[in-house]
Protein backbone atom coordinates (compact mmCIF):
# COMPACT_ATOMS: atom_id res chain seq x y z
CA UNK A 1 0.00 0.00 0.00
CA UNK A 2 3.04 2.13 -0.49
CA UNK A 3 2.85 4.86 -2.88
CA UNK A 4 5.16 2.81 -5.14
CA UNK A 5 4.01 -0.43 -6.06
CA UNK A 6 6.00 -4.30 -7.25
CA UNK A 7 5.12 -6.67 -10.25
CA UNK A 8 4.81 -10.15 -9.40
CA UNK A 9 8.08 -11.55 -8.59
CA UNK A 10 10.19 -9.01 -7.18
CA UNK A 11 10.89 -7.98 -3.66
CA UNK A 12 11.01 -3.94 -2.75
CA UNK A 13 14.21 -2.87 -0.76
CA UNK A 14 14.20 0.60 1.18
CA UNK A 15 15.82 3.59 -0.04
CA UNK A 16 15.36 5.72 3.20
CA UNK A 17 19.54 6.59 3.85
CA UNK A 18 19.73 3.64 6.63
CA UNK A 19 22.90 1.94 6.66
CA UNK A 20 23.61 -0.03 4.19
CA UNK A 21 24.12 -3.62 6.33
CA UNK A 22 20.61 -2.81 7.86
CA UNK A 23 18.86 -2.34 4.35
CA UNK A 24 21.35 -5.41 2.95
CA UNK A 25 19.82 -7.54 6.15
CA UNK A 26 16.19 -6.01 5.71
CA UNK A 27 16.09 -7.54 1.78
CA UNK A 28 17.79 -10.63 2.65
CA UNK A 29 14.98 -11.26 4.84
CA UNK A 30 12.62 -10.29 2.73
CA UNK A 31 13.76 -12.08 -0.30
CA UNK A 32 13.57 -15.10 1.84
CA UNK A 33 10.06 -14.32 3.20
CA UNK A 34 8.97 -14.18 -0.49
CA UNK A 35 10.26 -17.32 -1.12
CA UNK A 36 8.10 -19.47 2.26
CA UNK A 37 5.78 -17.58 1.05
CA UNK A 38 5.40 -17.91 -2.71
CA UNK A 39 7.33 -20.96 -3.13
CA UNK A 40 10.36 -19.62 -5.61
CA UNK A 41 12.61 -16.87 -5.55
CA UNK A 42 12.28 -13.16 -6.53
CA UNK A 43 13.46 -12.74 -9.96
CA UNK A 44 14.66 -9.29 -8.47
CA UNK A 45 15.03 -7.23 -5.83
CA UNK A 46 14.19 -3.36 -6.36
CA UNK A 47 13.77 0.12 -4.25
CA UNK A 48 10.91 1.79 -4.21
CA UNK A 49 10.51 5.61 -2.44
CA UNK A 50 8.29 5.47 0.42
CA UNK A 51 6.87 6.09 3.73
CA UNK A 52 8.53 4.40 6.20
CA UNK A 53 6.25 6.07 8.69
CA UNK A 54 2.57 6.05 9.85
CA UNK A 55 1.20 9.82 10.31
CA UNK A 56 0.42 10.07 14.20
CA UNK A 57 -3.14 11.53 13.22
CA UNK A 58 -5.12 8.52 11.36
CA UNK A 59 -8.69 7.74 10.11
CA UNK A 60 -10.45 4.63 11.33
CA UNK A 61 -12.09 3.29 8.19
CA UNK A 62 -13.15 -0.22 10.38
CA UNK A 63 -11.95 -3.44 11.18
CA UNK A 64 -10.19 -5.36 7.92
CA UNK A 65 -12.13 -8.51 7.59
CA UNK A 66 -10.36 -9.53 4.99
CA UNK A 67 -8.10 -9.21 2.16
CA UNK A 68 -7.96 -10.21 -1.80
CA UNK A 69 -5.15 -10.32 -3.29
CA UNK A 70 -3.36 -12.00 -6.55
CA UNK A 71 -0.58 -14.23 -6.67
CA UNK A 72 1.10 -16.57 -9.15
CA UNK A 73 2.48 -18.24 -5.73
CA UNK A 74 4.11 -21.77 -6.30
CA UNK A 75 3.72 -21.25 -9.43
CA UNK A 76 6.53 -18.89 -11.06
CA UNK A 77 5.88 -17.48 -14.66
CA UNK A 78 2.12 -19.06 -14.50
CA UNK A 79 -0.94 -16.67 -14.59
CA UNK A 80 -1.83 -14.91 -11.56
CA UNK A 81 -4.73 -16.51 -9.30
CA UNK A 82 -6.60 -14.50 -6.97
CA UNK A 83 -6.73 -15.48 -3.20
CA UNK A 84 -9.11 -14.27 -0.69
CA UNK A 85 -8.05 -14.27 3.40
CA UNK A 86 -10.50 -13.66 5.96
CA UNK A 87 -8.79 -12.20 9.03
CA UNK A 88 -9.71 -14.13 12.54
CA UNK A 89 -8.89 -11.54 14.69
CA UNK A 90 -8.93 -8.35 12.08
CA UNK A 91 -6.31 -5.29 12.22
CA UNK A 92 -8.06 -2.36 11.81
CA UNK A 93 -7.71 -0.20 8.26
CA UNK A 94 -6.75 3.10 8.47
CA UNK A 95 -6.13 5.96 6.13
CA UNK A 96 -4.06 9.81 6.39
CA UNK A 97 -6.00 12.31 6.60
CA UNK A 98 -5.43 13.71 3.08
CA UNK A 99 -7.57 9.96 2.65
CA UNK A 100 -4.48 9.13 -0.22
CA UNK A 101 -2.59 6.42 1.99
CA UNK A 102 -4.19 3.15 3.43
CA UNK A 103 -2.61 1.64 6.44
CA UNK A 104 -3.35 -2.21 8.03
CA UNK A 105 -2.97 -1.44 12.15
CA UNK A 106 -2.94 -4.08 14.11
CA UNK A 107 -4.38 -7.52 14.33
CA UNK A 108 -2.86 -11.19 15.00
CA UNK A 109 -1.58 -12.71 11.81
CA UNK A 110 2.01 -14.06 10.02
CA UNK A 111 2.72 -14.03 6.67
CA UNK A 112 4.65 -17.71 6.13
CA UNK A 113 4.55 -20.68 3.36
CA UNK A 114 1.20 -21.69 3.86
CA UNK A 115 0.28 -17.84 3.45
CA UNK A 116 -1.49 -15.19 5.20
CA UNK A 117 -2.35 -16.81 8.43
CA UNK A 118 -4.55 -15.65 11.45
């Protein structure tokens, strides 16, 4: 929900100015969360510009009961196949202000092999 956004298959790194061991350790994890979770490896990994911050003044739009999303998951090159996730105990959905930025708060769930789970 960044304002940047990823094609299937690659993995965004952050190009905020931390060090660069931090960001090095923050793709290697997330290149191998993509892979538990999708079941191959990024064909790339890429930065994208955004904010790494939450505004402290945010608009509750509700609890998130669940999320749709696509995914060519275990399946690398295939077409993409649309999953649906209903939240057990829901984060809440927020937005800024300006209502241009969405924001999950919250909640009990993992994001692992088997997928979005809680």
């Amino acid at each position: 929900m960044s304002a940047a956004s990823t094609t299937a298959g690659q993995v965004s790194g952050c190009s905020c100015g931390c060090s660069a061991g931090s960001a090095r350790n923050s793709v290697s994890n997330a290149t191998a969360l993509y892979r538990r979770f999708n079941g191959f490896g990024a064909s790339q990994a890429i930065k994208v510009k955004h904010r790494r911050l939450m505004p402290p003044v945010v608009v509750e739009l509700g609890p998130l009961a669940g999320l749709i999303y696509r995914s060519n998951k275990g399946e690398p090159g295939r077409r993409l196949r649309t999953y649906i996730h209903l939240m057990e105990d829901p984060p809440h959905l927020v937005s800024n202000v300006e209502g241009t930025q969405l924001y999950i708060v919250g909640g009990s769930y993992r994001v692992g092999a088997r997928g979005i789970e809680g």
